[in-house]
PDB file of N, CA and C in Angstrom:
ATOM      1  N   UNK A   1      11.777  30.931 -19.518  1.00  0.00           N
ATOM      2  CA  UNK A   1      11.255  30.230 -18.349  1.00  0.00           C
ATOM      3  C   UNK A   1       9.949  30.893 -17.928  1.00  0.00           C
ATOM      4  N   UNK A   2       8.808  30.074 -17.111  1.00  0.00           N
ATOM      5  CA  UNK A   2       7.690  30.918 -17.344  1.00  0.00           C
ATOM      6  C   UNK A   2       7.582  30.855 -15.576  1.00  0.00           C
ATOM      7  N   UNK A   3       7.183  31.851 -14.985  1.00  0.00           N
ATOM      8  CA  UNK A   3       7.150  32.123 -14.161  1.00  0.00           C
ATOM      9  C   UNK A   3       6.283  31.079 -12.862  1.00  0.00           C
ATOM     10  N   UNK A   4       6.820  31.038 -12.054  1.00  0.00           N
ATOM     11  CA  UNK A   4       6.092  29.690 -11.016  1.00  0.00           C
ATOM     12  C   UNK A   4       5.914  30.453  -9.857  1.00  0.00           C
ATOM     13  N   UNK A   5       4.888  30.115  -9.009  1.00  0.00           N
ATOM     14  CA  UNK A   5       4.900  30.856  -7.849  1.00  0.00           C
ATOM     15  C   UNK A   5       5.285  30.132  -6.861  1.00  0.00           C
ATOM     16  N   UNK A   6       6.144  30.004  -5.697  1.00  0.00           N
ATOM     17  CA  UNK A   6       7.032  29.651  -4.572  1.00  0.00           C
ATOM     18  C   UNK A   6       6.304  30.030  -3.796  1.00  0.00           C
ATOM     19  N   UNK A   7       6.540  29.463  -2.573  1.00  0.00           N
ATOM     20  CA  UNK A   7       6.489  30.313  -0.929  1.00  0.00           C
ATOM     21  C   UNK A   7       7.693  30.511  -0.208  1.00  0.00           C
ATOM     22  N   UNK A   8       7.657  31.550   0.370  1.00  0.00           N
ATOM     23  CA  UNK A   8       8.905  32.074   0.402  1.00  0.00           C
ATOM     24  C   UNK A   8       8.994  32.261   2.163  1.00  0.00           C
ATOM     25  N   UNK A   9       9.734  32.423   2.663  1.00  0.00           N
ATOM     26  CA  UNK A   9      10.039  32.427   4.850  1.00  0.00           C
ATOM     27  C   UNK A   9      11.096  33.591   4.434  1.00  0.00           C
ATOM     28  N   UNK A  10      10.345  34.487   4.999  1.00  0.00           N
ATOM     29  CA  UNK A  10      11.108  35.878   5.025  1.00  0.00           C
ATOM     30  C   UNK A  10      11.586  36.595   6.144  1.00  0.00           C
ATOM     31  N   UNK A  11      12.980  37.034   6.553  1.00  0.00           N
ATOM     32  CA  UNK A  11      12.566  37.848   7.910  1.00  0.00           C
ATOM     33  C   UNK A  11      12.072  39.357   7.475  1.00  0.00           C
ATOM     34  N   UNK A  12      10.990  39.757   8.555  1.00  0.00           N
ATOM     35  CA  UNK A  12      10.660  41.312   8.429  1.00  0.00           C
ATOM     36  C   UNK A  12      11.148  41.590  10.062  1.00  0.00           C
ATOM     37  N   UNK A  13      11.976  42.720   9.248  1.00  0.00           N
ATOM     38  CA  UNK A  13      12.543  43.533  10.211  1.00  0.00           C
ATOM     39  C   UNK A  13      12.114  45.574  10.147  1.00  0.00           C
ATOM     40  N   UNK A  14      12.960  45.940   9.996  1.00  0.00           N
ATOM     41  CA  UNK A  14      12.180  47.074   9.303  1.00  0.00           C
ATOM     42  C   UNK A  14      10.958  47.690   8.923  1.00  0.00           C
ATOM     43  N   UNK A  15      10.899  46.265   7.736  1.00  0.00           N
ATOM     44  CA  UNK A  15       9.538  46.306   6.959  1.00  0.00           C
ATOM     45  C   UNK A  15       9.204  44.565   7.218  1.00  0.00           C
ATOM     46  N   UNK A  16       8.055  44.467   6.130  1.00  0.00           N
ATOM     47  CA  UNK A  16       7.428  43.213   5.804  1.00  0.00           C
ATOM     48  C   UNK A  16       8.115  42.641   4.891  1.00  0.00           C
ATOM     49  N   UNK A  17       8.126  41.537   4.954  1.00  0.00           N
ATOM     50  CA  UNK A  17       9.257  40.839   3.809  1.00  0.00           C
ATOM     51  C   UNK A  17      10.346  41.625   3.382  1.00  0.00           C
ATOM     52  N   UNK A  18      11.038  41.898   4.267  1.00  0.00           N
ATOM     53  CA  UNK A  18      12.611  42.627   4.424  1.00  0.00           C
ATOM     54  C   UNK A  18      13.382  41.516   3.301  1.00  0.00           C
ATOM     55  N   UNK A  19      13.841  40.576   3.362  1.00  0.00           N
ATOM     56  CA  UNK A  19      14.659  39.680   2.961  1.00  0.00           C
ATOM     57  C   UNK A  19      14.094  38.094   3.016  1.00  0.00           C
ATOM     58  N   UNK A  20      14.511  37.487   1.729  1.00  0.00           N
ATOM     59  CA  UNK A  20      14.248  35.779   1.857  1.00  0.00           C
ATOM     60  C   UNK A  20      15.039  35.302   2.815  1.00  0.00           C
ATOM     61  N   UNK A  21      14.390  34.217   3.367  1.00  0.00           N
ATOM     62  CA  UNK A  21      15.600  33.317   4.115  1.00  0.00           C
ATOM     63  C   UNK A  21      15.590  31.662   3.687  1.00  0.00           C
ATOM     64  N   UNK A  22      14.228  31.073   3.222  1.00  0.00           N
ATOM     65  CA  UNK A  22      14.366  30.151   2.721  1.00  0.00           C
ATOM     66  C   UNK A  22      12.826  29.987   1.528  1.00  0.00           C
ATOM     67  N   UNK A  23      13.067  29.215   0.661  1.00  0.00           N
ATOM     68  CA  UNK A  23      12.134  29.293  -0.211  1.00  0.00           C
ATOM     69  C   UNK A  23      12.175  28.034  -0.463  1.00  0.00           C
ATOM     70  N   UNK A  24      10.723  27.528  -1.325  1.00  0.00           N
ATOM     71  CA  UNK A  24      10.119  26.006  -0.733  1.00  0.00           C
ATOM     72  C   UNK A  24       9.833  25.630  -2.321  1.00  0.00           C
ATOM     73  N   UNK A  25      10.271  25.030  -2.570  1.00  0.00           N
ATOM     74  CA  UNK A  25       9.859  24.621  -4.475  1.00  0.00           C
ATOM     75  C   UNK A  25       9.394  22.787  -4.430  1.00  0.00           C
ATOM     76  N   UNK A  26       8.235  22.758  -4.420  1.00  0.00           N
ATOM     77  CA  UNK A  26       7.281  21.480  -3.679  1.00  0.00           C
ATOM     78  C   UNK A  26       7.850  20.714  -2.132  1.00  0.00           C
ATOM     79  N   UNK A  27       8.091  20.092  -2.443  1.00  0.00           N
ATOM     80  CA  UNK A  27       8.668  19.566  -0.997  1.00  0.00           C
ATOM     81  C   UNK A  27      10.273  19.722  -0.556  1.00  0.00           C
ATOM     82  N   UNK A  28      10.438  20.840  -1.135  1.00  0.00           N
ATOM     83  CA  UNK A  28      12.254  20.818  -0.938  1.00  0.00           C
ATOM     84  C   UNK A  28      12.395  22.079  -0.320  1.00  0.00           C
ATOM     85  N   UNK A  29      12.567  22.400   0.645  1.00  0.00           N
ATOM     86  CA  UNK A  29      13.101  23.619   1.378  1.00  0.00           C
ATOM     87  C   UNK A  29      14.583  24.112   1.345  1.00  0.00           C
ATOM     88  N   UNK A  30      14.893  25.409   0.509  1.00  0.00           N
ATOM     89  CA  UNK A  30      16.380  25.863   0.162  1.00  0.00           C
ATOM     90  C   UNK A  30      16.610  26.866   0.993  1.00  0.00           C
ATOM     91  N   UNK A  31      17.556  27.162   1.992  1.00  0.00           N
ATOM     92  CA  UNK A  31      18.353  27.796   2.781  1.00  0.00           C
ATOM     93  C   UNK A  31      18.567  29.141   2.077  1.00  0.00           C
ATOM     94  N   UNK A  32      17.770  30.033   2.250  1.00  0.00           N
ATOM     95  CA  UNK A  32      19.145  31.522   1.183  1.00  0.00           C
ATOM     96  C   UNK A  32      20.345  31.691   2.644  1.00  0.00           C
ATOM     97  N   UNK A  33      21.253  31.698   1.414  1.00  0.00           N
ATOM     98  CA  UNK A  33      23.053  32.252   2.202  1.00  0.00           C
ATOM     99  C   UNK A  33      22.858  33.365   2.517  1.00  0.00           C
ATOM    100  N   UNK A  34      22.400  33.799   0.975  1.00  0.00           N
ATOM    101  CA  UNK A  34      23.286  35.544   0.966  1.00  0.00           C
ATOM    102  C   UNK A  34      22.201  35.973  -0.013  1.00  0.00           C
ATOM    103  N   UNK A  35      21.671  37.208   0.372  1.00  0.00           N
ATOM    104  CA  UNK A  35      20.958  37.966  -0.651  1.00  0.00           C
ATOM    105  C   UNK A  35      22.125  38.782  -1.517  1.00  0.00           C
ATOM    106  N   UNK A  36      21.973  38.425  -3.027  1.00  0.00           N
ATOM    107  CA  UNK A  36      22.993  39.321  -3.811  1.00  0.00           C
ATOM    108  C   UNK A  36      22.948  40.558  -4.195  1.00  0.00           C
ATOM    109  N   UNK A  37      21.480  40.573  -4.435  1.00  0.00           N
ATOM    110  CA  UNK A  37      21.241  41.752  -4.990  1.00  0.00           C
ATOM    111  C   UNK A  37      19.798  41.822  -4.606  1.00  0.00           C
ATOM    112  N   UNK A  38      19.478  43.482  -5.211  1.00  0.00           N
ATOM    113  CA  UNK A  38      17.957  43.307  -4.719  1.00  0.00           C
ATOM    114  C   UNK A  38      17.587  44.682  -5.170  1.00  0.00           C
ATOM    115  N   UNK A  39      16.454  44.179  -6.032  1.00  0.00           N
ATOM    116  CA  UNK A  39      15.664  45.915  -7.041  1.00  0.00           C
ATOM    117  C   UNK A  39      14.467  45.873  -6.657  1.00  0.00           C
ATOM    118  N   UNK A  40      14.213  47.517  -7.530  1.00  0.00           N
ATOM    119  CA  UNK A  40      12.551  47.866  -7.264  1.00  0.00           C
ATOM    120  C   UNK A  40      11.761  48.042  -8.175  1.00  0.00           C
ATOM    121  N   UNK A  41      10.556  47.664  -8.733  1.00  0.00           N
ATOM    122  CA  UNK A  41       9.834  48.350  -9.659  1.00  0.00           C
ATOM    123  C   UNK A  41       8.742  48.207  -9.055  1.00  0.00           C
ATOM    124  N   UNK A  42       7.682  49.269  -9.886  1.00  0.00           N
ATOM    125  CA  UNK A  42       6.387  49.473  -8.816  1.00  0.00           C
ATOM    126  C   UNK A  42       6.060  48.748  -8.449  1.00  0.00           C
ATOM    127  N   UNK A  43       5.363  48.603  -7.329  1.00  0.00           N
ATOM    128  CA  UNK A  43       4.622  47.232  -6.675  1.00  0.00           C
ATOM    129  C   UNK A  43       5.118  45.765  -6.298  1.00  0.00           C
ATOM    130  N   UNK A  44       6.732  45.851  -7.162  1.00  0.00           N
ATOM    131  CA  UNK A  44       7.702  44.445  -6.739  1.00  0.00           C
ATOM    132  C   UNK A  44       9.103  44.965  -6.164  1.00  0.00           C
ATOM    133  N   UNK A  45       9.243  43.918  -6.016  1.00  0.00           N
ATOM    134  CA  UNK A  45      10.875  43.345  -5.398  1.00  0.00           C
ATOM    135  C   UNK A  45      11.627  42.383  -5.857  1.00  0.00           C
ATOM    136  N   UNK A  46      12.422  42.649  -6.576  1.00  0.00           N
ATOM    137  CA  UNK A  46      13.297  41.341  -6.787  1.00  0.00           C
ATOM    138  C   UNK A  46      14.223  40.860  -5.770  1.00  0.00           C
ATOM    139  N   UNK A  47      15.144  39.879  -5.927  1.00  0.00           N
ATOM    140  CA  UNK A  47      16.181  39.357  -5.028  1.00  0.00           C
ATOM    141  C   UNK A  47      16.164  38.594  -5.987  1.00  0.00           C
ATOM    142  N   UNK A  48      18.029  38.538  -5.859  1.00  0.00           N
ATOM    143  CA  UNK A  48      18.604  37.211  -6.857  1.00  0.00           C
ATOM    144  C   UNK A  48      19.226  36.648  -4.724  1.00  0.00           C
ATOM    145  N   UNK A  49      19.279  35.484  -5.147  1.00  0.00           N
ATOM    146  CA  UNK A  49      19.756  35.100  -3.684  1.00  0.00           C
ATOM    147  C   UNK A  49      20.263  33.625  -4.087  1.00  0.00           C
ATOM    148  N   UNK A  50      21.528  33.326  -3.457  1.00  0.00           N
ATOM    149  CA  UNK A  50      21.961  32.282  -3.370  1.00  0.00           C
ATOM    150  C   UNK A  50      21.775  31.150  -1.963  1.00  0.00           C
ATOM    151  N   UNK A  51      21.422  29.945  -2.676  1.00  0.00           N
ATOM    152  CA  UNK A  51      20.996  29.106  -1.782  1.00  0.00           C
ATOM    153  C   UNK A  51      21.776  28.303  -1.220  1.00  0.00           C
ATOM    154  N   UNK A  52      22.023  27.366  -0.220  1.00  0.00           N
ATOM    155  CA  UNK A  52      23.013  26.560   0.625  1.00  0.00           C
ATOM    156  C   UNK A  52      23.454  25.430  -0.668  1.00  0.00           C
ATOM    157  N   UNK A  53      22.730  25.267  -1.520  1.00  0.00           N
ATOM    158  CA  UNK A  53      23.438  24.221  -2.188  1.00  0.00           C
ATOM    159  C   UNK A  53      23.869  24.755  -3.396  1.00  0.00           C
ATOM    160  N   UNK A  54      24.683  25.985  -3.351  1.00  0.00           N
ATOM    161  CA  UNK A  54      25.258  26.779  -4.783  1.00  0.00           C
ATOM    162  C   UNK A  54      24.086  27.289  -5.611  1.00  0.00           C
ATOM    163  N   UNK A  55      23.079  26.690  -5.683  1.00  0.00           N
ATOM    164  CA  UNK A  55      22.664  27.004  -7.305  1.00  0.00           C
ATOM    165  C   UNK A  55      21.883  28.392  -6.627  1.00  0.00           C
ATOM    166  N   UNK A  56      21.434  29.761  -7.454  1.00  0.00           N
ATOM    167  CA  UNK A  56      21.348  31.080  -7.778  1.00  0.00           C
ATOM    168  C   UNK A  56      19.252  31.147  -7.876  1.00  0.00           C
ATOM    169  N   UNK A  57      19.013  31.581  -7.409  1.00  0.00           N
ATOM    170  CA  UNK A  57      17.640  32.149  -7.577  1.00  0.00           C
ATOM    171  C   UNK A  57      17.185  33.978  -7.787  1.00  0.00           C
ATOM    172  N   UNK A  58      16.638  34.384  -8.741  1.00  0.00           N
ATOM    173  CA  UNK A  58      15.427  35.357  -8.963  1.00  0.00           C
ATOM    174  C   UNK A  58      14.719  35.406  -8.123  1.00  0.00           C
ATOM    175  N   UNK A  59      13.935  35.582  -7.103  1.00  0.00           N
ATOM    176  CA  UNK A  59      11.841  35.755  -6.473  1.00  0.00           C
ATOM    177  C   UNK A  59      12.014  37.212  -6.855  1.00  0.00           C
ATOM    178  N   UNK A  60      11.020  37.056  -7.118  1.00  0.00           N
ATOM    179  CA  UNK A  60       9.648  38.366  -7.182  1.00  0.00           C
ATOM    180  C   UNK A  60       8.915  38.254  -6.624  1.00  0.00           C
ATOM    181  N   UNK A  61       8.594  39.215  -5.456  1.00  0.00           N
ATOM    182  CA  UNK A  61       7.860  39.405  -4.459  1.00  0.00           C
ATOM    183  C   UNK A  61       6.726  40.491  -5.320  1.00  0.00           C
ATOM    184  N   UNK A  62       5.548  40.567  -5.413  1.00  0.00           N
ATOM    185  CA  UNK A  62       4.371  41.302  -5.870  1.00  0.00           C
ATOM    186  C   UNK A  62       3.831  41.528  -4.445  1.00  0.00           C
ATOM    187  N   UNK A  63       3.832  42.579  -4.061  1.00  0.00           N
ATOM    188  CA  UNK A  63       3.768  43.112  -2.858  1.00  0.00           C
ATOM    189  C   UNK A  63       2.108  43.332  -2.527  1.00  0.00           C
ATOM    190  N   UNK A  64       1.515  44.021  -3.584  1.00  0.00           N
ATOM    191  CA  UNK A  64      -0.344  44.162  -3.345  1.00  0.00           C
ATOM    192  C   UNK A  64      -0.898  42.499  -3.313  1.00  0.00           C
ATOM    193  N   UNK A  65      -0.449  41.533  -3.726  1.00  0.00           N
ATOM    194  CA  UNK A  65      -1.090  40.335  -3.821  1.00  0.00           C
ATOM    195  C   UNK A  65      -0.099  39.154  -2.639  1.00  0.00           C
ATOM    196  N   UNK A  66       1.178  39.814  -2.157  1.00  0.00           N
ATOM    197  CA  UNK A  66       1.954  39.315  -1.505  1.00  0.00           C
ATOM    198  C   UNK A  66       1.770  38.006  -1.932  1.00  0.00           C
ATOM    199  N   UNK A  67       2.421  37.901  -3.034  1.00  0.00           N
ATOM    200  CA  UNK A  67       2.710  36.792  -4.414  1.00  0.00           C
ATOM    201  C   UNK A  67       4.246  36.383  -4.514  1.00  0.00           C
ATOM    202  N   UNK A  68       4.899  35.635  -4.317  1.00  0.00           N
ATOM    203  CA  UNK A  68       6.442  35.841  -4.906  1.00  0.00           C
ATOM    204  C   UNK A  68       6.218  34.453  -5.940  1.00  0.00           C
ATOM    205  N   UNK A  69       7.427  34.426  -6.627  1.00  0.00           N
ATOM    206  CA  UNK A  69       7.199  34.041  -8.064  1.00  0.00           C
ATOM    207  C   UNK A  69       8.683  33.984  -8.244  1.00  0.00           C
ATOM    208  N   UNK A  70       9.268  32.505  -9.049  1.00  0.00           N
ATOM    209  CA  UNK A  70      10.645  32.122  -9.574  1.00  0.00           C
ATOM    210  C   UNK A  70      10.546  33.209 -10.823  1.00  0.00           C
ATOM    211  N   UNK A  71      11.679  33.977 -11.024  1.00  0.00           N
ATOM    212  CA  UNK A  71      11.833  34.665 -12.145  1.00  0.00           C
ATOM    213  C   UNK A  71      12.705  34.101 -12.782  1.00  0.00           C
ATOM    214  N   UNK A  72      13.964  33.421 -12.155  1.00  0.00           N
ATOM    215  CA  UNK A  72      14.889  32.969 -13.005  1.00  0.00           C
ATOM    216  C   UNK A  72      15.756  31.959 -12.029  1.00  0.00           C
ATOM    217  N   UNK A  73      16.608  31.162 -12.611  1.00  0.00           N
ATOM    218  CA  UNK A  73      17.245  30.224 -11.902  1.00  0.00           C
ATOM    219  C   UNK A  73      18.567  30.011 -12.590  1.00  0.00           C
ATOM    220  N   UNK A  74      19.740  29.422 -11.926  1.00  0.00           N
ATOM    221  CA  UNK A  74      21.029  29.129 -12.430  1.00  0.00           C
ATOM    222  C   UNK A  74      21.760  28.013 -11.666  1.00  0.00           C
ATOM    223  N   UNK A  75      21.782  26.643 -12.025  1.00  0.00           N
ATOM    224  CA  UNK A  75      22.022  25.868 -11.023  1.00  0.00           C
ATOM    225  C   UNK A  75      23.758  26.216 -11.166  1.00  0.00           C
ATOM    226  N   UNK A  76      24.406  25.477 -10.224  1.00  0.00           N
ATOM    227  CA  UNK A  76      25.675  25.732  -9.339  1.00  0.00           C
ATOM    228  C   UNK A  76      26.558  24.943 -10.865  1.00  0.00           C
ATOM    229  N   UNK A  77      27.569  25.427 -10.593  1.00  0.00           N
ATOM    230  CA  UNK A  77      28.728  25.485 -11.917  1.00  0.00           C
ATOM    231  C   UNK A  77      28.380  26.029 -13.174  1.00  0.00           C
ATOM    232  N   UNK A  78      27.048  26.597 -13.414  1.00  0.00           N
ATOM    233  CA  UNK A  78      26.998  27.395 -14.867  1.00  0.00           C
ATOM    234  C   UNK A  78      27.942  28.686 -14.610  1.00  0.00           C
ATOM    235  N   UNK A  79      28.294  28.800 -16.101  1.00  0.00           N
ATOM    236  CA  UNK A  79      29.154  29.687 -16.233  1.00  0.00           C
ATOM    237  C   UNK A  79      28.359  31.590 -15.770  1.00  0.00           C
ATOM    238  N   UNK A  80      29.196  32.046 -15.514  1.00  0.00           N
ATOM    239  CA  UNK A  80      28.179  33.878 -15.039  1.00  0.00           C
ATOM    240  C   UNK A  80      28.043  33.937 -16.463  1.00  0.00           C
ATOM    241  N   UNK A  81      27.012  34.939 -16.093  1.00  0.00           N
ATOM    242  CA  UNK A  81      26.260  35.577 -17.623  1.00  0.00           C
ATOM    243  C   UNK A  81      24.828  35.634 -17.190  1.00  0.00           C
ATOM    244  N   UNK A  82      23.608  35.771 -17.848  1.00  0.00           N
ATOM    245  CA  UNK A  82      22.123  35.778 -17.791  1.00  0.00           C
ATOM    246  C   UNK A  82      21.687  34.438 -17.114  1.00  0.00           C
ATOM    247  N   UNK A  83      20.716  34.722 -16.490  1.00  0.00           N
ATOM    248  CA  UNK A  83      20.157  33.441 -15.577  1.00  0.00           C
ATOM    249  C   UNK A  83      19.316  33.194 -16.862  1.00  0.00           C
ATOM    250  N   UNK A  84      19.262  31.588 -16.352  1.00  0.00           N
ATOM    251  CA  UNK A  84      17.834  31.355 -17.508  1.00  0.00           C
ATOM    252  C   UNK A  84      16.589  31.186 -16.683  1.00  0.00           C
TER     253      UNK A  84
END
């Protein structure tokens, strides 16, 4: 999958872009539930986060360009294993 860039509605609490809360993929605005997880490598942030209508999202947040970006996706009833 090749990477797309999103806009993302984050709350900052703490910090700046603490957590997603909803992310916008053209005219469709998705609810995040629940952040699942969430890593670091230099200069990014991941979050896998699940959205109000089941299906599973990746963003990558690029923090110097405050960029986020679909890394991966899993719509609702695929089996667990690797996102595609």
């Amino acid at each position: 999958m090749c990477e797309q860039r999103v806009r993302v509605e984050t709350y900052s609490g703490f910090k700046a872009d603490e957590r997603p809360l909803r992310l916008h993929l053209g005219d469709r605005a998705l609810e995040v539930v629940s952040v699942e997880d969430r890593w670091y490598s230099p200069g990014e942030t991941y979050f896998r986060v699940l959205t109000a209508n089941g299906d599973r999202y990746v963003l990558r947040h690029t923090e110097a360009q405050d960029v986020w970006t679909l890394a991966a996706y899993r719509a609702r009833g695929v089996p667990r294993g690797r996102l595609t």
